[in-house]
N, C-alpha and C. Protein backbone atom coordinates (compact mmCIF):
# COMPACT_ATOMS: atom_id res chain seq x y z
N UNK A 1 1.60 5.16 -9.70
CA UNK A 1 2.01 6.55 -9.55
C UNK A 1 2.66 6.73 -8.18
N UNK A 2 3.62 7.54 -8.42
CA UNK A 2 4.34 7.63 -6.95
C UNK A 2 3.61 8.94 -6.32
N UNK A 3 3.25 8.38 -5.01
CA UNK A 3 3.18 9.60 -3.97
C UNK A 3 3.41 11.05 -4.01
N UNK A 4 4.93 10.91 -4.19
CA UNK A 4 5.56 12.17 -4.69
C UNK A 4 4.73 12.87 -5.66
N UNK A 5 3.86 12.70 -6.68
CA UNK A 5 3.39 13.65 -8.11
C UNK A 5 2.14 13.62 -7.56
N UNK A 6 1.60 13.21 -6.46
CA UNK A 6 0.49 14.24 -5.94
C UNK A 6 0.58 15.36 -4.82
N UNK A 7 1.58 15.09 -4.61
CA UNK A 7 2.04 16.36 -3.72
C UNK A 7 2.46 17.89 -4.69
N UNK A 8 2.56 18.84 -3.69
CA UNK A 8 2.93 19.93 -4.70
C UNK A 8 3.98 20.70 -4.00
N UNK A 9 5.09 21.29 -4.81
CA UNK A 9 5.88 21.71 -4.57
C UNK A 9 6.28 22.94 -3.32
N UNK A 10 6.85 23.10 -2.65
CA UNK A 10 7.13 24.01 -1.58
C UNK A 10 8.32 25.26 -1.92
N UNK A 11 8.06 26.24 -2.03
CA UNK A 11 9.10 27.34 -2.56
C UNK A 11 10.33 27.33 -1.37
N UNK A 12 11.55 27.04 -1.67
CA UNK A 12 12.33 27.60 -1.06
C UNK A 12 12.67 28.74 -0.21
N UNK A 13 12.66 29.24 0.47
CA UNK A 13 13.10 29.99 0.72
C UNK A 13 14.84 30.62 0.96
N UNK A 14 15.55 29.54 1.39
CA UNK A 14 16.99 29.16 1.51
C UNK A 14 16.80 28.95 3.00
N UNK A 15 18.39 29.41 3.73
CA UNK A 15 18.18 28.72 4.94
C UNK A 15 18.43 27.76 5.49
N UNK A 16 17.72 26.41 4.67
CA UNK A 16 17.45 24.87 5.18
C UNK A 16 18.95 24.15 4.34
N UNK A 17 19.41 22.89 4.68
CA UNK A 17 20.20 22.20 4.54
C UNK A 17 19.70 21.24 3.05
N UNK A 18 20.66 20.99 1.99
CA UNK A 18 20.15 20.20 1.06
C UNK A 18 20.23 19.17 1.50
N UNK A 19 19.19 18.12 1.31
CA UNK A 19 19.24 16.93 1.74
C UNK A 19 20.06 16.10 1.69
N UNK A 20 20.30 14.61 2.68
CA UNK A 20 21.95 14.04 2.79
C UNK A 20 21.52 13.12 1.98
N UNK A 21 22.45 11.76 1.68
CA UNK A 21 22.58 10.81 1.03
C UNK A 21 21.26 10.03 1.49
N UNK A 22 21.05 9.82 3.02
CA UNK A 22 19.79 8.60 3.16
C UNK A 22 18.76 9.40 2.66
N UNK A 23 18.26 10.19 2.67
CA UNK A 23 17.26 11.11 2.40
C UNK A 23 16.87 11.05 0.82
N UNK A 24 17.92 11.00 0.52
CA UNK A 24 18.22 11.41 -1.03
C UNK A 24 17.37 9.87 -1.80
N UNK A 25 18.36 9.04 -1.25
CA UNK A 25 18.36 7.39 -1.31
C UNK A 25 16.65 7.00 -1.19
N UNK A 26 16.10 7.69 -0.45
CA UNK A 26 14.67 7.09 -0.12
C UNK A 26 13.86 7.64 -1.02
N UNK A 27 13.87 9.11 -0.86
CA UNK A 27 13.21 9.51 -2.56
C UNK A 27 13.43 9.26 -3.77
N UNK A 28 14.91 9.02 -4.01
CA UNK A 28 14.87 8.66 -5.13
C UNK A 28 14.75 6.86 -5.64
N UNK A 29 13.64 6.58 -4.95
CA UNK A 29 13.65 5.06 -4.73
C UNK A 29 11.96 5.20 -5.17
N UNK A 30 11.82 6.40 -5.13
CA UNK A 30 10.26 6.79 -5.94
C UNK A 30 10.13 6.94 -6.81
N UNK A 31 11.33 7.34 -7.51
CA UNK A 31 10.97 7.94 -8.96
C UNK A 31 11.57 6.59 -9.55
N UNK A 32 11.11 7.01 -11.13
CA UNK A 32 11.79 5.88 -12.37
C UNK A 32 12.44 5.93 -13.52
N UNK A 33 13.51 5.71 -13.46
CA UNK A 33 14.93 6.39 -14.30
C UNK A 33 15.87 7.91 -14.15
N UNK A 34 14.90 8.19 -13.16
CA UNK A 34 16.18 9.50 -12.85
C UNK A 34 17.90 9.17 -11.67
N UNK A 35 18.23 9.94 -11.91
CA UNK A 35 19.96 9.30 -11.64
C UNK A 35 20.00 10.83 -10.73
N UNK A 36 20.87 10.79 -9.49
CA UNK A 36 21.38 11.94 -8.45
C UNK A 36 22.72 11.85 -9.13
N UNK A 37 22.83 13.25 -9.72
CA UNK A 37 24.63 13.30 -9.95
C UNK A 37 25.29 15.00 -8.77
N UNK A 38 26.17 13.41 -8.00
CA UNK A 38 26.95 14.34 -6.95
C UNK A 38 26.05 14.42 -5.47
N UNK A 39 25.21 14.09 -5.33
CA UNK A 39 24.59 14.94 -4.50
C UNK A 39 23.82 15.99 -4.19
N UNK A 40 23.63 16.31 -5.53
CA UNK A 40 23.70 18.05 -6.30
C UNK A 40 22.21 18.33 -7.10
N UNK A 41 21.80 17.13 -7.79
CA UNK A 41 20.93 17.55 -8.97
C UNK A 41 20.13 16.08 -9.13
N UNK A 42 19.18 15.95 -9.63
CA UNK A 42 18.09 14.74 -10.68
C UNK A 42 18.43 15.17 -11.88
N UNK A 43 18.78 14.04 -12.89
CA UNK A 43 19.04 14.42 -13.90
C UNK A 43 18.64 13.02 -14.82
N UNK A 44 17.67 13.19 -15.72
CA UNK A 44 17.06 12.06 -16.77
C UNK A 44 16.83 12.56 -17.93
N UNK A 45 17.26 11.79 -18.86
CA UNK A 45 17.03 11.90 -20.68
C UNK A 45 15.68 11.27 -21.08
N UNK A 46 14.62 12.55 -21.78
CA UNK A 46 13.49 11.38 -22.18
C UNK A 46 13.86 11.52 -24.02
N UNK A 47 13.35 10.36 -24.30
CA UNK A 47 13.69 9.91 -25.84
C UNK A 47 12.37 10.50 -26.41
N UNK A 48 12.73 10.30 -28.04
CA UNK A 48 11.21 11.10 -28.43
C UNK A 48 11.15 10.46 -30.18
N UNK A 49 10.20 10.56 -30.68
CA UNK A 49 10.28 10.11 -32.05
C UNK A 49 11.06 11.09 -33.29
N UNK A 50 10.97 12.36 -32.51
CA UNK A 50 11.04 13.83 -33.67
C UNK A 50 11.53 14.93 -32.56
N UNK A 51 11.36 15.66 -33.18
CA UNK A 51 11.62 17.29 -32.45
C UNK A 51 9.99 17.83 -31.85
N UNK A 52 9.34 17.90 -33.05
CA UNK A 52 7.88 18.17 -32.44
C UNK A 52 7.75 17.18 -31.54
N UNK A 53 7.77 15.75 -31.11
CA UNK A 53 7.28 15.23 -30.15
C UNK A 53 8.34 15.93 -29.08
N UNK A 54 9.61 15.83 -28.54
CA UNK A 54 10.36 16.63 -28.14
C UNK A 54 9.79 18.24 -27.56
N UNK A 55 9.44 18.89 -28.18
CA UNK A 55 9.13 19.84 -28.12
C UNK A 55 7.88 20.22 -27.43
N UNK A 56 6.81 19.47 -27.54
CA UNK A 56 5.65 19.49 -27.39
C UNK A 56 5.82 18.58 -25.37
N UNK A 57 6.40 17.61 -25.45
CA UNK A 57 7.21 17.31 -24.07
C UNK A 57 7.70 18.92 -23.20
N UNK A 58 8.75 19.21 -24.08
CA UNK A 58 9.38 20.14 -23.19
C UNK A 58 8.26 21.67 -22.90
N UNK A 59 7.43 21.89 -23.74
CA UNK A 59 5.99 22.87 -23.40
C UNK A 59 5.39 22.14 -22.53
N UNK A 60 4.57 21.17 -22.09
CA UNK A 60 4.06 20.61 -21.12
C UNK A 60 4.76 20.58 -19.90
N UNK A 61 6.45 20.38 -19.58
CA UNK A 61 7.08 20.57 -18.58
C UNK A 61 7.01 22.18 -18.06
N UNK A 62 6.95 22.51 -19.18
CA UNK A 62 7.27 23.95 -18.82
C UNK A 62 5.62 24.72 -18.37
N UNK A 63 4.35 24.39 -18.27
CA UNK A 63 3.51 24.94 -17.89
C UNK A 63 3.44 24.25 -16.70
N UNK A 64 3.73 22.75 -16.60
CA UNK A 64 3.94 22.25 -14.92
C UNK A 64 4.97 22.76 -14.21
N UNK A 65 5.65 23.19 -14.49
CA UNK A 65 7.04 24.07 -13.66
C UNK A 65 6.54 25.51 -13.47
N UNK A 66 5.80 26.07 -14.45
CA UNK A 66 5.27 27.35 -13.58
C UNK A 66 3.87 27.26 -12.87
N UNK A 67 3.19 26.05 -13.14
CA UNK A 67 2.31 25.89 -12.07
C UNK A 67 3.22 25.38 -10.35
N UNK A 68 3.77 24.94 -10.47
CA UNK A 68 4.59 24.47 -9.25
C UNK A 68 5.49 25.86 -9.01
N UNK A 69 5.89 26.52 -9.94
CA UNK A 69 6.83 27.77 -8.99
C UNK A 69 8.26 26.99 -8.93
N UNK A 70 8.11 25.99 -9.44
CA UNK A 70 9.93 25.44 -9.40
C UNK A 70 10.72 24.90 -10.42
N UNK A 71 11.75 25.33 -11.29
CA UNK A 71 11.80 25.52 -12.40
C UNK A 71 13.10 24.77 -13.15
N UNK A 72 12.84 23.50 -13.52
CA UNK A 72 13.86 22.60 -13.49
C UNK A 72 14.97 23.24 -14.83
N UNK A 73 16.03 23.03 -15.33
CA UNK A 73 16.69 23.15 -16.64
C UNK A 73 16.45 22.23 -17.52
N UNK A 74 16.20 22.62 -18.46
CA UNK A 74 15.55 21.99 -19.97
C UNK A 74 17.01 22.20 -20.89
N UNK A 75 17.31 21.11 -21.48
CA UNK A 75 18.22 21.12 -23.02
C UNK A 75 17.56 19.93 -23.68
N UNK A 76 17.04 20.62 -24.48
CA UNK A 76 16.46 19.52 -25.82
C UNK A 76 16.60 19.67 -27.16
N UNK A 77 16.44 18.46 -28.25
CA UNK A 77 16.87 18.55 -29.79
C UNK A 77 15.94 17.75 -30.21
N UNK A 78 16.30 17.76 -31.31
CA UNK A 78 15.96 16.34 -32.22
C UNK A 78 15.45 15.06 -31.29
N UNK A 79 14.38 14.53 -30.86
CA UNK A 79 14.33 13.85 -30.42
C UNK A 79 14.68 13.23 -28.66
N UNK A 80 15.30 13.85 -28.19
CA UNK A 80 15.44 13.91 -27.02
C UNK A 80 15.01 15.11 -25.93
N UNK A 81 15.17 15.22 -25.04
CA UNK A 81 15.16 16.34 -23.89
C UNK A 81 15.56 15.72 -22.59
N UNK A 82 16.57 16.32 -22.00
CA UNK A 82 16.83 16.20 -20.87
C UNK A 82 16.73 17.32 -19.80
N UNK A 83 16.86 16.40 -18.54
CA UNK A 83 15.96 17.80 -17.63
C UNK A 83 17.16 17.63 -16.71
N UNK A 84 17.31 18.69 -15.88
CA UNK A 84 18.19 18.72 -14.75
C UNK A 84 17.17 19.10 -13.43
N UNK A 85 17.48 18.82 -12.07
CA UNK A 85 16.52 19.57 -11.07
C UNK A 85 17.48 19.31 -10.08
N UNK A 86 17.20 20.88 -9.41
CA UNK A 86 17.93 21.32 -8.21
C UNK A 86 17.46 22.33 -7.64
N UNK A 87 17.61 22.57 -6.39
CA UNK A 87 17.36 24.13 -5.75
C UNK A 87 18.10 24.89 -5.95
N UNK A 88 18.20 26.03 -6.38
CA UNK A 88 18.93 26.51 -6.78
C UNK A 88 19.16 27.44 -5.57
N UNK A 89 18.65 28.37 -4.91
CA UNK A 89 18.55 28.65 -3.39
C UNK A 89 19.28 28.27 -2.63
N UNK A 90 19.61 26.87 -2.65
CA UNK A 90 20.41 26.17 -1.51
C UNK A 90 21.56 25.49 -1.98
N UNK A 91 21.60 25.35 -3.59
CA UNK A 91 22.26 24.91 -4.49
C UNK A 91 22.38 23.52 -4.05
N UNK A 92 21.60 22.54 -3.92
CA UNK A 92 21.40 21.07 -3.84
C UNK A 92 20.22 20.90 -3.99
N UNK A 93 19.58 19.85 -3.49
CA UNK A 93 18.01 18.88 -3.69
C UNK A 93 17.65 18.91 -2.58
N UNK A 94 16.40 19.16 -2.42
CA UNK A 94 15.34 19.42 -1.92
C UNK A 94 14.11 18.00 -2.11
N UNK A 95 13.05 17.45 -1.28
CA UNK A 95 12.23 17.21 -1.19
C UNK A 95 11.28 17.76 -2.52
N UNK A 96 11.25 19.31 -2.49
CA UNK A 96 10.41 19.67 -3.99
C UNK A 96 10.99 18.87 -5.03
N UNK A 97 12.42 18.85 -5.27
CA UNK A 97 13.08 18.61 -6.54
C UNK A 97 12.69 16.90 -6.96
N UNK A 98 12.10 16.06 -6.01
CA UNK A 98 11.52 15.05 -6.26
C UNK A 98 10.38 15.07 -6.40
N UNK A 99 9.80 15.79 -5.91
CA UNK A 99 8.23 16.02 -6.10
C UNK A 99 7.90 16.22 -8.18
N UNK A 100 8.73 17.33 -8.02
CA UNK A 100 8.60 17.52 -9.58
C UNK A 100 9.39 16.63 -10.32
N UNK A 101 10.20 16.11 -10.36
CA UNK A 101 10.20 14.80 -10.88
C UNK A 101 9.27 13.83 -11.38
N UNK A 102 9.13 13.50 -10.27
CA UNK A 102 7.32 12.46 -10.30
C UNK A 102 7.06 13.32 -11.06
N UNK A 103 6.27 14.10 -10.90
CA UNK A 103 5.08 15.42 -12.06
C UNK A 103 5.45 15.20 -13.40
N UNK A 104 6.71 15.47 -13.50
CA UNK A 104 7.22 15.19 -14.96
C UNK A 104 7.16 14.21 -15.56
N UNK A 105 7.09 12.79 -14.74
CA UNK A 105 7.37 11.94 -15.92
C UNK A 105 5.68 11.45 -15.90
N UNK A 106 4.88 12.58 -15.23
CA UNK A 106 3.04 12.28 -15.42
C UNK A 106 3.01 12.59 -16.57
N UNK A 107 3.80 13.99 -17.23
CA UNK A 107 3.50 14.50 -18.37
C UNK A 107 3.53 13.40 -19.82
N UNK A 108 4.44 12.55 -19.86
CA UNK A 108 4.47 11.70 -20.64
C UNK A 108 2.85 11.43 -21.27
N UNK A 109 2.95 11.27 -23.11
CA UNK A 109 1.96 11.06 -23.73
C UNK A 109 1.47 9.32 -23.25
């Protein structure tokens, strides 16, 4: 388990600078299978057998995202769900936005 998914998320406030490339580079050297697109966002596809498994994924994200206060984008179907995460506040990534990462892929059955 990475570090990161025992920590808990920090609310934005705005203000602060989204994090640079080394920054970025070191956290995301914690997580496993998520991809930085742009500079901007975490963004990973989880696979699923069905829709109910799918579904039942994307409800579990979604009670850990309002326990954390930070609220990633969900698009899911048939079998898949993908998540996006960003600050939206600062409109880049944040330290939280890895944190919940980790968290998420705890949720896994």
């Amino acid at each position: 388990m990475s570090d990161l998914a025992t920590r808990d998320c920090v609310p934005c406030r705005g203000g602060v600078p989204p994090l640079q490339d080394e920054k970025i580079a070191e956290l995301l050297s914690e997580l496993n299978g998520w991809e930085v697109i742009s500079a901007h966002h975490l963004k990973k596809t989880y696979k699923f057998e069905d829709f109910r498994a799918a579904l039942a994924f994307v409800n579990r994200v979604g009670e850990l995202a309002e326990s954390q206060g930070h609220h990633p984008d969900l698009r899911f179907g048939w079998g898949y769900c993908e998540i996006s995460i960003w600050t939206h506040k600062i409109d880049g990534l944040t330290e939280s936005d890895f944190i919940l990462a980790a968290k998420i892929d705890l949720t896994l059955p």
